[in-house]
N, C-alpha and C. Protein backbone atom coordinates (compact mmCIF):
# COMPACT_ATOMS: atom_id res chain seq x y z
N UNK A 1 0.81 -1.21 0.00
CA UNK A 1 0.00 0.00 0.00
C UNK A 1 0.84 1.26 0.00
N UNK A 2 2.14 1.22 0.63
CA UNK A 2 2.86 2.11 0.42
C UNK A 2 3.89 2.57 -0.96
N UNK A 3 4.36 3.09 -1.28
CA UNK A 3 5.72 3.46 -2.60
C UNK A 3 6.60 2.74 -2.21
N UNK A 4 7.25 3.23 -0.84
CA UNK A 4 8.18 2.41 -0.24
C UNK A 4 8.71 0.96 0.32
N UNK A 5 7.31 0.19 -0.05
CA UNK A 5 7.03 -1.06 -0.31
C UNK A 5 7.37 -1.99 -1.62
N UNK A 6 6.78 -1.02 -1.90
CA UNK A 6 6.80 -1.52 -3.84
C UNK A 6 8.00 -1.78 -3.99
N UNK A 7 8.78 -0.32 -4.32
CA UNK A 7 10.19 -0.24 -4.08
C UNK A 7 11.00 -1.14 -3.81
N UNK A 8 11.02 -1.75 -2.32
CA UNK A 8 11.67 -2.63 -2.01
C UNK A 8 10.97 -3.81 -2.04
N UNK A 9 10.11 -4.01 -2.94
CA UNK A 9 9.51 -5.59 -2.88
C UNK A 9 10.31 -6.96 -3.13
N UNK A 10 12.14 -6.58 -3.92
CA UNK A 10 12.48 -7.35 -4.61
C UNK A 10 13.10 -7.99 -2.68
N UNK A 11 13.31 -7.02 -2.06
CA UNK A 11 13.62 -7.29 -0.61
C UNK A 11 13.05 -8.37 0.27
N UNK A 12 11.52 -7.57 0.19
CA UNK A 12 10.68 -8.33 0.69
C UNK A 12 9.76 -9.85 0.46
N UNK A 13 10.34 -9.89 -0.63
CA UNK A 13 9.59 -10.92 -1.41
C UNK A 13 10.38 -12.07 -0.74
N UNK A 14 11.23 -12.24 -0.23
CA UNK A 14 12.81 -13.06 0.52
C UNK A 14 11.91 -13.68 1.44
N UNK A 15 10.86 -12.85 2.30
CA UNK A 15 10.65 -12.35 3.63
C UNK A 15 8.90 -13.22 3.61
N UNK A 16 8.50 -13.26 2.72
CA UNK A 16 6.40 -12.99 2.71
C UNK A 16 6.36 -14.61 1.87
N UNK A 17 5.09 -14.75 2.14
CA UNK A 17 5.03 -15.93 1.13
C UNK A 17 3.84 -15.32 0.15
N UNK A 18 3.28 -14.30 -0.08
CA UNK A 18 2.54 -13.29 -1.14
C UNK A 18 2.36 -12.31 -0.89
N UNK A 19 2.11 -11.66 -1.85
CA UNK A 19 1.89 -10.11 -2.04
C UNK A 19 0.64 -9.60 -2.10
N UNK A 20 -0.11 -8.76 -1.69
CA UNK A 20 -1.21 -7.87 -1.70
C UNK A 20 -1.23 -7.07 -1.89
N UNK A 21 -1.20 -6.20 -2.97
CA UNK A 21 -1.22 -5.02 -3.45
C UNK A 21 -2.34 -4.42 -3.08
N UNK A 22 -2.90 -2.99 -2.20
CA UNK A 22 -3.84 -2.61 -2.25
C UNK A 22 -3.56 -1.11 -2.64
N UNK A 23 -4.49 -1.41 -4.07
CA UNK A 23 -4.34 0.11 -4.80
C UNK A 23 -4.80 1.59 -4.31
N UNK A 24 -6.20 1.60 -3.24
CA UNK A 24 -6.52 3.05 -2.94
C UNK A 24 -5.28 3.45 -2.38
N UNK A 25 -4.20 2.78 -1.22
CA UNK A 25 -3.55 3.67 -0.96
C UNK A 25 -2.39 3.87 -1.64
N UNK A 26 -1.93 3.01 -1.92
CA UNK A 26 -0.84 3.22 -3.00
C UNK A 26 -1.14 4.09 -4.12
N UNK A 27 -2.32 4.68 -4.89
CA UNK A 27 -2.33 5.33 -5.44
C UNK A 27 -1.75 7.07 -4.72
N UNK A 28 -2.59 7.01 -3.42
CA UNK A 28 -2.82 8.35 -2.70
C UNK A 28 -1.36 8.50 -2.38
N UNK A 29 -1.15 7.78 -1.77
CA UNK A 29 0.64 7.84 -1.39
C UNK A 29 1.45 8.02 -2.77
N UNK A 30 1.27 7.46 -3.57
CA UNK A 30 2.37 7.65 -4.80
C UNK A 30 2.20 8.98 -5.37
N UNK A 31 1.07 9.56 -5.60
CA UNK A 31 0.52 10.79 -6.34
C UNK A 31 0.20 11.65 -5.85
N UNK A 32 0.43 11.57 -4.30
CA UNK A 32 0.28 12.92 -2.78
C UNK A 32 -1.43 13.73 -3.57
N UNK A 33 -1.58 12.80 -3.56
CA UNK A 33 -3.42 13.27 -3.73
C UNK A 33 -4.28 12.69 -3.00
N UNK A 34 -4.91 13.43 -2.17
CA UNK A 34 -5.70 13.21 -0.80
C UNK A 34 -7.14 12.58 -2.11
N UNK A 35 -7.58 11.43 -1.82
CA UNK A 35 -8.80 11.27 -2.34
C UNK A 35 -9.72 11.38 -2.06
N UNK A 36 -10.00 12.26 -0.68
CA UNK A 36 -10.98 12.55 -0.12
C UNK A 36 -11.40 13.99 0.03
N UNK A 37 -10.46 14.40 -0.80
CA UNK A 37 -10.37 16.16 -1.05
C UNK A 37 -10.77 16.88 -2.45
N UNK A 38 -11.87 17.42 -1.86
CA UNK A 38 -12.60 17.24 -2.94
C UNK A 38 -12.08 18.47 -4.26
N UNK A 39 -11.21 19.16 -3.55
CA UNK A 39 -9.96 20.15 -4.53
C UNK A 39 -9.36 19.36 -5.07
N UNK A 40 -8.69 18.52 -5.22
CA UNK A 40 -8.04 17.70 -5.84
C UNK A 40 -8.27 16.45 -5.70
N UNK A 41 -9.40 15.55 -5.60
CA UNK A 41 -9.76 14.52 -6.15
C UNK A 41 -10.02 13.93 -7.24
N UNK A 42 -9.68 14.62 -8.47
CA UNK A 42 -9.90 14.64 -9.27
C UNK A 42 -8.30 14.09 -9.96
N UNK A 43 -7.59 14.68 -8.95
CA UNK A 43 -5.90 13.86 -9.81
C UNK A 43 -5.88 12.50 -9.30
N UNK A 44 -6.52 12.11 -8.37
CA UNK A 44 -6.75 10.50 -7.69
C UNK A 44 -7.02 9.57 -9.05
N UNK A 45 -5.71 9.14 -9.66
CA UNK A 45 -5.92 7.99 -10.97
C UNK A 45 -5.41 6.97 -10.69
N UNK A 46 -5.81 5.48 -10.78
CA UNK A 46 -4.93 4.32 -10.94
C UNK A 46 -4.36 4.52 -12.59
N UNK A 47 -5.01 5.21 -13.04
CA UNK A 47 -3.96 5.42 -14.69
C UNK A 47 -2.70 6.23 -14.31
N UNK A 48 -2.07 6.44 -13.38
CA UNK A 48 -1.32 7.54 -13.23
C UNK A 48 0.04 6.26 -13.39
N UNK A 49 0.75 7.10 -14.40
CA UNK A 49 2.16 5.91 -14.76
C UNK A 49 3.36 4.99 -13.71
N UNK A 50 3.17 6.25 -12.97
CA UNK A 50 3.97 5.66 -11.69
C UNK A 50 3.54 4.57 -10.93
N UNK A 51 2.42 4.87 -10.83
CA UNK A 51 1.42 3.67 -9.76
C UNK A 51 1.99 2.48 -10.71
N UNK A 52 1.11 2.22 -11.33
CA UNK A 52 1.14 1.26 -12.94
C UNK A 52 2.31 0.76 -12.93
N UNK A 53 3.93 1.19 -12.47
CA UNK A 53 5.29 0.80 -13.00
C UNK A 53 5.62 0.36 -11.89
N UNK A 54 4.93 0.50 -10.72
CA UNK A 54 5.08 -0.09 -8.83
C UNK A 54 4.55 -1.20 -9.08
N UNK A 55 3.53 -0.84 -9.79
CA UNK A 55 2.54 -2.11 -9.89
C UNK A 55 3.06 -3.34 -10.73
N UNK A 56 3.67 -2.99 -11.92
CA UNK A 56 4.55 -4.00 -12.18
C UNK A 56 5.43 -4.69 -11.48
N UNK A 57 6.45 -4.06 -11.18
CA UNK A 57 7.59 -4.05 -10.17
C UNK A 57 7.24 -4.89 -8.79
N UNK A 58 6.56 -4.41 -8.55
CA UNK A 58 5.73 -5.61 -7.54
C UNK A 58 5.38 -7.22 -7.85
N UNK A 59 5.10 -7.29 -9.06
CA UNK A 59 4.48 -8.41 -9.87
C UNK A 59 5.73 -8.99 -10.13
N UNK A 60 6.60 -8.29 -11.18
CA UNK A 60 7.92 -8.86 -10.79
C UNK A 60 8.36 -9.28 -10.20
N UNK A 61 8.54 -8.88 -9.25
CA UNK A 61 9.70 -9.30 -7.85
C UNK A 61 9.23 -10.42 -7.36
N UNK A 62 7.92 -9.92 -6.90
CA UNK A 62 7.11 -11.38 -6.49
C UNK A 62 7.48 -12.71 -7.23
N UNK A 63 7.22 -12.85 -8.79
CA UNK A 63 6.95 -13.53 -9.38
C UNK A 63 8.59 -14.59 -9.60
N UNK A 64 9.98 -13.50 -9.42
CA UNK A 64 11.24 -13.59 -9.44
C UNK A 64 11.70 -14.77 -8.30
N UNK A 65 10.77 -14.59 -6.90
CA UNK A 65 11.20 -15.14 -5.93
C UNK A 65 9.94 -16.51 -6.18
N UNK A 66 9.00 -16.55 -6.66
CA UNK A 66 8.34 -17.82 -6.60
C UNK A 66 7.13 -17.69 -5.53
N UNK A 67 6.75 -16.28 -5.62
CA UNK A 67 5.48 -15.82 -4.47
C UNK A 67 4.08 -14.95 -5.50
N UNK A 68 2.81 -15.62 -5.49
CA UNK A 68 1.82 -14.94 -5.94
C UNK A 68 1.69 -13.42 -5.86
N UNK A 69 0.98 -13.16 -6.48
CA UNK A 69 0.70 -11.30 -6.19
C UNK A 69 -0.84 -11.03 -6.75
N UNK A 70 -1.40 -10.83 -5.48
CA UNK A 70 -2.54 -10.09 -5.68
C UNK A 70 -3.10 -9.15 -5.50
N UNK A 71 -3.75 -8.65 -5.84
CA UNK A 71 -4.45 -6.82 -5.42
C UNK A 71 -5.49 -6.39 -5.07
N UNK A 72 -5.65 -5.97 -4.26
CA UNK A 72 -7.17 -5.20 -3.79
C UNK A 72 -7.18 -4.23 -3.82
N UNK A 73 -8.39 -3.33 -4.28
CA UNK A 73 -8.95 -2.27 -4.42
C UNK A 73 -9.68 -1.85 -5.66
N UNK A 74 -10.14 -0.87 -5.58
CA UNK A 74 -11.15 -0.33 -7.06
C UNK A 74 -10.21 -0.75 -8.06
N UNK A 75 -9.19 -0.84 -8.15
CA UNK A 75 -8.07 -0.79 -9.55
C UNK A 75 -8.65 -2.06 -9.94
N UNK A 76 -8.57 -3.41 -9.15
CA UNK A 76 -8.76 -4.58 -9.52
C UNK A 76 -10.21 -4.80 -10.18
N UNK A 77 -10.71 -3.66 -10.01
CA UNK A 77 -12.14 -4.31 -10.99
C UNK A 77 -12.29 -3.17 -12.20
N UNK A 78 -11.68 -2.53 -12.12
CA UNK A 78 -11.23 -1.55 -13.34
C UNK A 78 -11.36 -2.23 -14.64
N UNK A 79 -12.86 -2.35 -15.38
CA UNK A 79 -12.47 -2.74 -16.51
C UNK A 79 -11.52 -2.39 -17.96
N UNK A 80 -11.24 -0.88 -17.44
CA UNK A 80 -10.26 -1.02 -18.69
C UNK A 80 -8.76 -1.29 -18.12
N UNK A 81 -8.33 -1.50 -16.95
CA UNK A 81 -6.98 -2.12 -16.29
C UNK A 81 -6.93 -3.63 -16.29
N UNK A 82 -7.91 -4.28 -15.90
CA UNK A 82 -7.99 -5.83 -15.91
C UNK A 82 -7.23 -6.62 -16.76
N UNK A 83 -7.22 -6.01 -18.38
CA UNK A 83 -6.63 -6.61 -19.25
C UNK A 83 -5.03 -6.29 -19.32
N UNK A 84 -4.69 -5.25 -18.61
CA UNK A 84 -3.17 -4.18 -18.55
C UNK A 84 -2.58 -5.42 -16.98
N UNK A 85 -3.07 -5.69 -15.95
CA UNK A 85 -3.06 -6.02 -15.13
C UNK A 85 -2.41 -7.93 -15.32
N UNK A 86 -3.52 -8.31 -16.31
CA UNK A 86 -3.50 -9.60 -16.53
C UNK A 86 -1.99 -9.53 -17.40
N UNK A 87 -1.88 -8.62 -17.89
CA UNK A 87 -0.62 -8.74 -19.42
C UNK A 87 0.59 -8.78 -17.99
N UNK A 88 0.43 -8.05 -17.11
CA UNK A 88 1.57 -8.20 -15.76
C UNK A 88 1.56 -9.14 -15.34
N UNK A 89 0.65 -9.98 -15.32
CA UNK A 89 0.90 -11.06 -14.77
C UNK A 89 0.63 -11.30 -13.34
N UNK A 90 -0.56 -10.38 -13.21
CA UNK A 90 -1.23 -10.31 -11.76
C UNK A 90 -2.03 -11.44 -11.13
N UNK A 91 -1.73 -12.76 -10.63
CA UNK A 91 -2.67 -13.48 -10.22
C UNK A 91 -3.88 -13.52 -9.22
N UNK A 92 -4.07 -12.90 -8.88
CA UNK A 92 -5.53 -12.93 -8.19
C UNK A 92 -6.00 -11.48 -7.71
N UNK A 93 -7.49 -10.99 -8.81
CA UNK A 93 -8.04 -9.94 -8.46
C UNK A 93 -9.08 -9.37 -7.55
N UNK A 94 -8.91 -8.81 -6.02
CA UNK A 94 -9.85 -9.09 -5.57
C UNK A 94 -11.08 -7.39 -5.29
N UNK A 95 -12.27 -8.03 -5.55
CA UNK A 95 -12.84 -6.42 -5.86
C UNK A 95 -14.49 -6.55 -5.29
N UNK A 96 -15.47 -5.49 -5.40
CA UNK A 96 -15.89 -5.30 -4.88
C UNK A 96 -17.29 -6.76 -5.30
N UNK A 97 -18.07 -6.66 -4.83
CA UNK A 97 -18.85 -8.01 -5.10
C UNK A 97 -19.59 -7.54 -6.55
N UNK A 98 -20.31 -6.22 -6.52
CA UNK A 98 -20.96 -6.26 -7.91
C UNK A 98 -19.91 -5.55 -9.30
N UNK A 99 -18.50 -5.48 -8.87
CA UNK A 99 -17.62 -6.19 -10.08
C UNK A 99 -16.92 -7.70 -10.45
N UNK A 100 -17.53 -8.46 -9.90
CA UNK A 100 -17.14 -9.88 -9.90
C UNK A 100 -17.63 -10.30 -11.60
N UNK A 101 -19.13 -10.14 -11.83
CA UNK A 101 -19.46 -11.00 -12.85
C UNK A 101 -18.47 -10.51 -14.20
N UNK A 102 -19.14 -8.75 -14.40
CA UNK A 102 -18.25 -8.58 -15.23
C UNK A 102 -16.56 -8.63 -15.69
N UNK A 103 -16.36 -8.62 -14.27
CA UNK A 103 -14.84 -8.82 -14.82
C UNK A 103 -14.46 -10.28 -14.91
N UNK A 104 -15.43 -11.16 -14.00
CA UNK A 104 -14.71 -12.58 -14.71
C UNK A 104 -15.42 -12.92 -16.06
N UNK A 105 -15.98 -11.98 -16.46
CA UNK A 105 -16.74 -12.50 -18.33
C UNK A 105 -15.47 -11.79 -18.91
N UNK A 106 -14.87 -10.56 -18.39
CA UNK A 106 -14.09 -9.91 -19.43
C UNK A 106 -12.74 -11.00 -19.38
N UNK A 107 -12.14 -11.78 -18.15
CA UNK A 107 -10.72 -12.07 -17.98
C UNK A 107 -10.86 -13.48 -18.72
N UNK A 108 -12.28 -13.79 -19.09
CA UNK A 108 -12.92 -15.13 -19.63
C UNK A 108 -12.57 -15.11 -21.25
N UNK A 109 -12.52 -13.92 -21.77
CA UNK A 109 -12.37 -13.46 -22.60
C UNK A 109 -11.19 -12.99 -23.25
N UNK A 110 -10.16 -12.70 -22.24
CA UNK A 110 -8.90 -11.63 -22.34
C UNK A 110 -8.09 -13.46 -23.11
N UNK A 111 -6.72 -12.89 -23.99
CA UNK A 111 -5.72 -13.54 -24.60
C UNK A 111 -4.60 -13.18 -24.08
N UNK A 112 -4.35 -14.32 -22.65
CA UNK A 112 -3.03 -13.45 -22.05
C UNK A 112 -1.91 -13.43 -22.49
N UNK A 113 -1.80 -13.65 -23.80
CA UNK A 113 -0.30 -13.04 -24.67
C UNK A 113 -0.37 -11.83 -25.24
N UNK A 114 -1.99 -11.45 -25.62
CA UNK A 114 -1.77 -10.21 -26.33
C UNK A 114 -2.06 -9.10 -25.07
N UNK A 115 -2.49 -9.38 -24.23
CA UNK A 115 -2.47 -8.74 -22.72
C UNK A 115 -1.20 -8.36 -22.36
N UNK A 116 -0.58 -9.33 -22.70
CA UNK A 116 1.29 -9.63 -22.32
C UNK A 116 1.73 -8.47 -23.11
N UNK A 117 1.88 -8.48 -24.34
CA UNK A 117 2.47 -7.53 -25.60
C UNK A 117 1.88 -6.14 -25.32
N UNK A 118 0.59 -5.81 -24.83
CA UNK A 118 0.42 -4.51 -24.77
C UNK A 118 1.40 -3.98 -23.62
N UNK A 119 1.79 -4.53 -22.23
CA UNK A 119 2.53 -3.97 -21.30
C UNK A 119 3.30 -2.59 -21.69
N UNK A 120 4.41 -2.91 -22.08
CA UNK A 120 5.42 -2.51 -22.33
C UNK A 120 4.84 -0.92 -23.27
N UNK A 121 4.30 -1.04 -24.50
CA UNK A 121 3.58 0.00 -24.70
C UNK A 121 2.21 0.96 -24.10
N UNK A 122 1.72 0.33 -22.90
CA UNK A 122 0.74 1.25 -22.54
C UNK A 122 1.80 1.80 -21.21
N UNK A 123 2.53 1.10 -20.82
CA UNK A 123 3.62 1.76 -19.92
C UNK A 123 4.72 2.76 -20.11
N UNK A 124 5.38 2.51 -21.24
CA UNK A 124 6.11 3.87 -21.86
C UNK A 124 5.17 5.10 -21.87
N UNK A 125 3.56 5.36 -21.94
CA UNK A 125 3.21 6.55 -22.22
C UNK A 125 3.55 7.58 -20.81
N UNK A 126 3.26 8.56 -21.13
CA UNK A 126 3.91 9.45 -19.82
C UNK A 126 2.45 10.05 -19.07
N UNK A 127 1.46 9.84 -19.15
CA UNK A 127 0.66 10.45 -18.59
C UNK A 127 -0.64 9.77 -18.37
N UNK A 128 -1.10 10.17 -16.99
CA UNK A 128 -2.15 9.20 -17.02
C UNK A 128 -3.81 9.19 -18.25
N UNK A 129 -3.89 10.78 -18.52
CA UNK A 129 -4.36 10.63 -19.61
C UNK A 129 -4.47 10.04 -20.89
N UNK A 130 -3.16 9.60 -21.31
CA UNK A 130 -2.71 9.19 -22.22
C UNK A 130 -2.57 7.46 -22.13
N UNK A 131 -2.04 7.06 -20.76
CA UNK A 131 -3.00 5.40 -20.24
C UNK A 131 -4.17 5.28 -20.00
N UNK A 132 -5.36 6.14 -19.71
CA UNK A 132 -6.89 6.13 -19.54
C UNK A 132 -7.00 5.89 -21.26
N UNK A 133 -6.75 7.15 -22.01
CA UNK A 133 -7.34 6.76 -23.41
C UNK A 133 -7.11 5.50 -24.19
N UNK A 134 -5.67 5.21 -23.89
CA UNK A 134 -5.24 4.16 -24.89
C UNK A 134 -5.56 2.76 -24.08
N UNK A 135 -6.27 2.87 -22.81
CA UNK A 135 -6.84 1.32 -22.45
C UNK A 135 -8.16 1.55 -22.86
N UNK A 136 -9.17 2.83 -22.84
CA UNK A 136 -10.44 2.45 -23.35
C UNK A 136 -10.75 2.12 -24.55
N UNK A 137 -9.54 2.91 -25.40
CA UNK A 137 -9.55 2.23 -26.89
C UNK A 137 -9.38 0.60 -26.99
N UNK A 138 -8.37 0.21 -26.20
CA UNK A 138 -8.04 -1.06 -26.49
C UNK A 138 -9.13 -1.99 -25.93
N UNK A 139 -10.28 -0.99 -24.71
CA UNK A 139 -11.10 -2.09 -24.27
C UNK A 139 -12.28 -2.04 -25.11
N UNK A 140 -12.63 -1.05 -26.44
CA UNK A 140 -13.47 -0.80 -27.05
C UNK A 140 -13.52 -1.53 -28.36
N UNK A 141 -12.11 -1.58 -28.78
CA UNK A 141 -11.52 -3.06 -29.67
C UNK A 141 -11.44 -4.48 -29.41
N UNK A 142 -11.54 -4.67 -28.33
CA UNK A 142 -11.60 -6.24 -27.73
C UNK A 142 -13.48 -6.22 -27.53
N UNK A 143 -14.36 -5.32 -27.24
CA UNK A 143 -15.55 -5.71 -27.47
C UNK A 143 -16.17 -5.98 -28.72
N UNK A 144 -15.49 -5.68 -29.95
CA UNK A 144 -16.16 -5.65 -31.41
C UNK A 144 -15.86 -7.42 -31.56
């Protein structure tokens, strides 16, 4: 939940036998945006690049030492992240009860190689605007 977690996950991963990523705070902490403020609640993004590259990095490390990684919070039922999430290689999403159906029809659906191949390009972009648009496109192309 913290930056400073993430960070050192390749540490901790030595230490845990899994990972739990929980995104509300790790977002708030990474992006010093109070999400409960309603002046700036509005910069409160799980699209925000940094989060997203912890969030890998996490998945990594985990995955390096031979320990699951899973996540809780709104991010995990994020239908246009689910498929960005799965390409990381996130094993177990846990979210609120009335995002369950749809996202296990969408992950029912997802091709986790081409999930895989988008990574790397929805992560180079620099802005979270610019990861919001280019996952709704990509989730607007996987519905046709």
């Amino acid at each position: 939940e913290i930056p400073a977690a993430a960070v050192m996950s390749d540490v901790l991963a030595r230490e845990v036998d899994f990972f739990s990523i929980g995104t509300n705070d790790l977002i708030q902490y990474t992006t010093a945006v109070d999400r409960l403020n309603g002046k700036i609640a509005s910069l409160y993004t799980p699209y925000h690049p940094a989060v997203l590259r912890l969030v890998r990095q996490v998945i990594e490390n985990g995955h390096k030492f031979g320990i699951w990684v899973g996540m809780c919070g709104e991010a995990a039922g994020d239908q246009a992240l689910i498929p960005l999430l799965l390409g990381m290689g996130l094993d177990e999403f846990s979210m609120s009860a009335i995002s369950v159906l749809e996202s296990r029809e969408l992950l029912g659906r997802l091709n986790y190689a081409e999930a895989q191949a988008r990574v790397t390009e929805v992560l180079a972009l620099g802005t979270a605007a610019e990861i919001e648009e280019t996952l709704q496109i990509l989730r607007i192309s996987e519905e046709v």
